[in-house]
Protein backbone atom coordinates (compact mmCIF):
# COMPACT_ATOMS: atom_id res chain seq x y z
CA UNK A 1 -1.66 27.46 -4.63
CA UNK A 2 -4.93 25.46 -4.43
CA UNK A 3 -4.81 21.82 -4.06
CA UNK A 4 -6.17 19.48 -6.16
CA UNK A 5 -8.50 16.70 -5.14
CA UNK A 6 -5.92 14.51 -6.26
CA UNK A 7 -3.63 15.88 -3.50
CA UNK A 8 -6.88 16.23 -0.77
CA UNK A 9 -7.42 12.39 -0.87
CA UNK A 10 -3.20 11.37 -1.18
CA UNK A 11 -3.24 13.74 2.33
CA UNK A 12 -5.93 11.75 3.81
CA UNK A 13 -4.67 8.16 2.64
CA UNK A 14 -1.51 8.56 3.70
CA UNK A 15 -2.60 10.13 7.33
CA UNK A 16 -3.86 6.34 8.15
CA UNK A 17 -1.35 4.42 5.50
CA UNK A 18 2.23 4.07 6.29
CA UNK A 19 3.40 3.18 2.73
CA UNK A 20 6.66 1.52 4.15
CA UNK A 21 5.00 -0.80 6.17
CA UNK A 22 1.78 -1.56 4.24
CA UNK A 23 3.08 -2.35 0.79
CA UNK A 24 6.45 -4.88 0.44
CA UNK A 25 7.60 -5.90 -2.33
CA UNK A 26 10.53 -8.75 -2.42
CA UNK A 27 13.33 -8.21 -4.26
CA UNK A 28 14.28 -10.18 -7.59
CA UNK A 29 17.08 -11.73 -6.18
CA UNK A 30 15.74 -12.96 -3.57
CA UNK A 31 15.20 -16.25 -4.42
CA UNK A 32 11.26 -17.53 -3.12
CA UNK A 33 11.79 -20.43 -0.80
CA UNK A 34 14.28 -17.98 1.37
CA UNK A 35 11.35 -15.51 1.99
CA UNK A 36 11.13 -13.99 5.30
CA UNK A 37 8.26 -12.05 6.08
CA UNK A 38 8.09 -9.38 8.28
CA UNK A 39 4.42 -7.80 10.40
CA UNK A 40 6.42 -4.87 11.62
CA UNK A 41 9.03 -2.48 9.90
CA UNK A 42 11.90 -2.92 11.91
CA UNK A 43 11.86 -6.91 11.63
CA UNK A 44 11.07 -6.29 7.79
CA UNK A 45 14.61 -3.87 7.80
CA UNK A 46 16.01 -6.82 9.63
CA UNK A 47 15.76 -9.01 6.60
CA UNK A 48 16.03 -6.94 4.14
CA UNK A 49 14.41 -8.69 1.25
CA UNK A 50 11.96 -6.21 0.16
CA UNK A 51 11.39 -2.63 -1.16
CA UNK A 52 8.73 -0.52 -1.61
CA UNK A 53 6.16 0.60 -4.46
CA UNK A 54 8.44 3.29 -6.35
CA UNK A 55 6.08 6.26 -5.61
CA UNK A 56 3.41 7.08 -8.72
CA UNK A 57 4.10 10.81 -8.29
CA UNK A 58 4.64 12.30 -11.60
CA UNK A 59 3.75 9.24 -13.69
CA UNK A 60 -0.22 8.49 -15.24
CA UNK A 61 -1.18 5.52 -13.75
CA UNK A 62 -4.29 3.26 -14.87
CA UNK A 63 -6.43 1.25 -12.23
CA UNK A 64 -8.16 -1.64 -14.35
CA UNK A 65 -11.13 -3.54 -12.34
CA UNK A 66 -12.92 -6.65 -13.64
CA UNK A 67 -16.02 -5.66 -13.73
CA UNK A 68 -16.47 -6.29 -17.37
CA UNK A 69 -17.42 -2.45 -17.73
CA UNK A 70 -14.22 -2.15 -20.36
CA UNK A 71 -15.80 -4.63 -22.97
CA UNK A 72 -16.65 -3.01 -26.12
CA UNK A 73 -15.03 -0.30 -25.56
CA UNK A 74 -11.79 -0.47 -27.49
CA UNK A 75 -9.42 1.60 -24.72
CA UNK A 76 -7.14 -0.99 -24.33
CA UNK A 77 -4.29 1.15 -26.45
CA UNK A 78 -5.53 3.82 -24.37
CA UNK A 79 -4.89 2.04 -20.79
CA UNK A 80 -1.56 0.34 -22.43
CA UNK A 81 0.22 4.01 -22.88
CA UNK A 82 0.07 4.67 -19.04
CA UNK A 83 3.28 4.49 -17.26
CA UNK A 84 1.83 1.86 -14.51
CA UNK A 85 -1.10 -0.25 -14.80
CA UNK A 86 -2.56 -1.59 -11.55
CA UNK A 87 -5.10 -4.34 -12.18
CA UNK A 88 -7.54 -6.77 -10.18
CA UNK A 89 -7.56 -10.67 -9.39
CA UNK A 90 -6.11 -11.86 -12.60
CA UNK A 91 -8.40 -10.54 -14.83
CA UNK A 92 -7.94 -11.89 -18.38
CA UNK A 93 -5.86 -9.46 -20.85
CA UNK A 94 -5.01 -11.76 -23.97
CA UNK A 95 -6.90 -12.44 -27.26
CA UNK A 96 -10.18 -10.37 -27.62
CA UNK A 97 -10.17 -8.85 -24.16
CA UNK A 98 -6.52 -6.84 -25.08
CA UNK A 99 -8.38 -4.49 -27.60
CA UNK A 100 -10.64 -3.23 -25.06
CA UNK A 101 -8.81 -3.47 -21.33
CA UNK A 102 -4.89 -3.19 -22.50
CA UNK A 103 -2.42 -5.87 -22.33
CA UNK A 104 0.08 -4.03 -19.97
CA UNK A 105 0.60 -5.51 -16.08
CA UNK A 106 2.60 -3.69 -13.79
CA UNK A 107 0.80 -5.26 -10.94
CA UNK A 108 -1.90 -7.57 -10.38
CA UNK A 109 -3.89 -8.25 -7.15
CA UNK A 110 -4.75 -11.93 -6.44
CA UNK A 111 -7.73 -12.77 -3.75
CA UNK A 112 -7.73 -14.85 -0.75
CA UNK A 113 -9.89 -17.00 -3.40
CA UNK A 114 -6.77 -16.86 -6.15
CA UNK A 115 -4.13 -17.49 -3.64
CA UNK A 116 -5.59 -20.67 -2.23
CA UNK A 117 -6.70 -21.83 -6.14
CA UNK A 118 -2.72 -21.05 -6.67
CA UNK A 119 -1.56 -22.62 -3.55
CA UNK A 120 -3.18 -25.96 -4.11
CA UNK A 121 -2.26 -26.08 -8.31
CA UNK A 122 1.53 -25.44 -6.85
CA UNK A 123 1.21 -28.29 -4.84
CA UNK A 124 -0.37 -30.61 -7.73
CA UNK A 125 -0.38 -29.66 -11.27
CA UNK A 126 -2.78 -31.73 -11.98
CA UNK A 127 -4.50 -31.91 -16.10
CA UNK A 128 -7.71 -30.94 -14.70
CA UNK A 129 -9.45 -28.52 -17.53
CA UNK A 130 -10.02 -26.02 -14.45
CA UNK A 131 -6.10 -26.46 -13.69
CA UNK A 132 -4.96 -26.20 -16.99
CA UNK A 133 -7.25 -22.78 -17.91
CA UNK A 134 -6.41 -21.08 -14.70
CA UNK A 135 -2.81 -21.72 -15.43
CA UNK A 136 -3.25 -20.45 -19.51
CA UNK A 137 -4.82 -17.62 -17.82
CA UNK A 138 -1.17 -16.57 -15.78
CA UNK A 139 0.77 -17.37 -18.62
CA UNK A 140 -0.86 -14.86 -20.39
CA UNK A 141 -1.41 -12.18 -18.03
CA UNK A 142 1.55 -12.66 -15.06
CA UNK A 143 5.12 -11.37 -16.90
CA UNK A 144 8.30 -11.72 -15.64
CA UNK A 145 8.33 -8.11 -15.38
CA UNK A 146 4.68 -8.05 -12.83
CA UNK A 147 4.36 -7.36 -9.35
CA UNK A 148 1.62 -9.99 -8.00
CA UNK A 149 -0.01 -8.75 -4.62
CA UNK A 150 -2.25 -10.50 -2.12
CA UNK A 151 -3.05 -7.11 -0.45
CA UNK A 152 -4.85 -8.80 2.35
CA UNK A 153 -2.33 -9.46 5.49
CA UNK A 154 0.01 -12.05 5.65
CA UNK A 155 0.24 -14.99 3.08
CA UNK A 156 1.21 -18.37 4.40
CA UNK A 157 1.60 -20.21 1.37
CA UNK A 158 3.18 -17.28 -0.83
CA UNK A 159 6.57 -18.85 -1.32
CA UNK A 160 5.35 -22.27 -2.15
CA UNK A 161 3.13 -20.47 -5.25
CA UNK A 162 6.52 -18.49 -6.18
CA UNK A 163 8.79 -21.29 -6.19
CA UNK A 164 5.84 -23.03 -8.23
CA UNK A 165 5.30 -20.33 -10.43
CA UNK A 166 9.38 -20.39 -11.30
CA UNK A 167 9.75 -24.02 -11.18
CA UNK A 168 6.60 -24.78 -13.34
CA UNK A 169 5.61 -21.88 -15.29
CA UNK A 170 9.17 -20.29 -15.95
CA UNK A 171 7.77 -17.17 -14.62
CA UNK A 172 9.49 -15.00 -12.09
CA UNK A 173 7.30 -12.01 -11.50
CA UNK A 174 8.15 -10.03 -8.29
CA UNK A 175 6.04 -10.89 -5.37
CA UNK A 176 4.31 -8.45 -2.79
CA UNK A 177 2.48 -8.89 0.37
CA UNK A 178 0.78 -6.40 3.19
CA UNK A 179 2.16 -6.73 6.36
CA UNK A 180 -1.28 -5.61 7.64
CA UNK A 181 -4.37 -5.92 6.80
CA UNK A 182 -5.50 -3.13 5.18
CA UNK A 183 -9.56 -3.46 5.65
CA UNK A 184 -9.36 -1.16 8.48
CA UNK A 185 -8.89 2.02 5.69
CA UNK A 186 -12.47 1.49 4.61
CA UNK A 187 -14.10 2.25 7.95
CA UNK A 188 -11.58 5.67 7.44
């Protein structure tokens, strides 16, 4: 049996990517201001606060930039109907935007950019417009039922923005981080 190229490129990934190690997501129960976070597997076992991406295999899964290359182009129902839907540094899905880039959020990346912007509204809500839009913003597209990511190594101020995020915005999305950076892949 032939592969696909589907199956080529998951071989080569995964021949520099240890999912278990590169991907961690904590647990709902564990409540934000305990988390413990963990550069190297067996000290992440140690605490054992956090699983792993349930593997795609099997399921359609949707990756949705923000490029703005979705506008106009009414797939949002489209996107929506895939099992998991991966999107990009809190790109907008509510009002007009829904119709053509979906609604659905399995997991959203935030930047280095995002995560200090979060870090510094968690510390003081403040009424600024800029405050209050970026915060309509995750109301409408973090659920309590999200993953939010920083993929980008280990995030200081993480459990400050998740006890913010419950203790402010009554949201309790589950909250991932990479133990390691993962810019090295590119050069791969």
């Amino acid at each position: 049996m032939a592969l696909g190229w589907t199956d080529i490129g998951r071989r080569k990934i995964l021949k520099y990517l240890n999912t278990s190690t590169t991907f961690r997501i904590f647990r709902r129960d564990i409540d934000p201001e305990n988390y413990k976070f963990g550069t190297n597997l067996s000290t992440i076992m140690e605490h054992n606060q956090t699983n792993v991406l349930p593997s795609p295999v099997g399921h359609r899964c949707a990756v949705v930039g923000n490029s703005g290359i979705l506008l106009s182009s009414l797939c949002g129902r489209e996107v929506d109907d895939h099992d998991f839907v991966f999107r990009l540094n809190l790109a907008p899905v509510d009002g007009e935007f829904s119709r053509d880039v979906g609604s659905k959020v399995d997991l959203i990346t935030v930047n280095r950019m995002q995560l200090l912007a979060l870090a510094k509204l968690s510390k003081d809500l403040n009424t600024t417009v800029q405050g209050w839009m970026y915060i309509n913003r995750l109301n409408n597209t973090v659920t309590d039922s999200s993953i939010v990511w920083f993929p980008k190594g280990f995030p200081e101020k993480l459990s400050q923005i998740a006890v913010s995020f419950r203790d402010t915005l009554q949201l309790q999305p589950a909250w991932a981080y990479s133990p390691e950076s993962l810019m090295y892949l590119a050069s791969k």
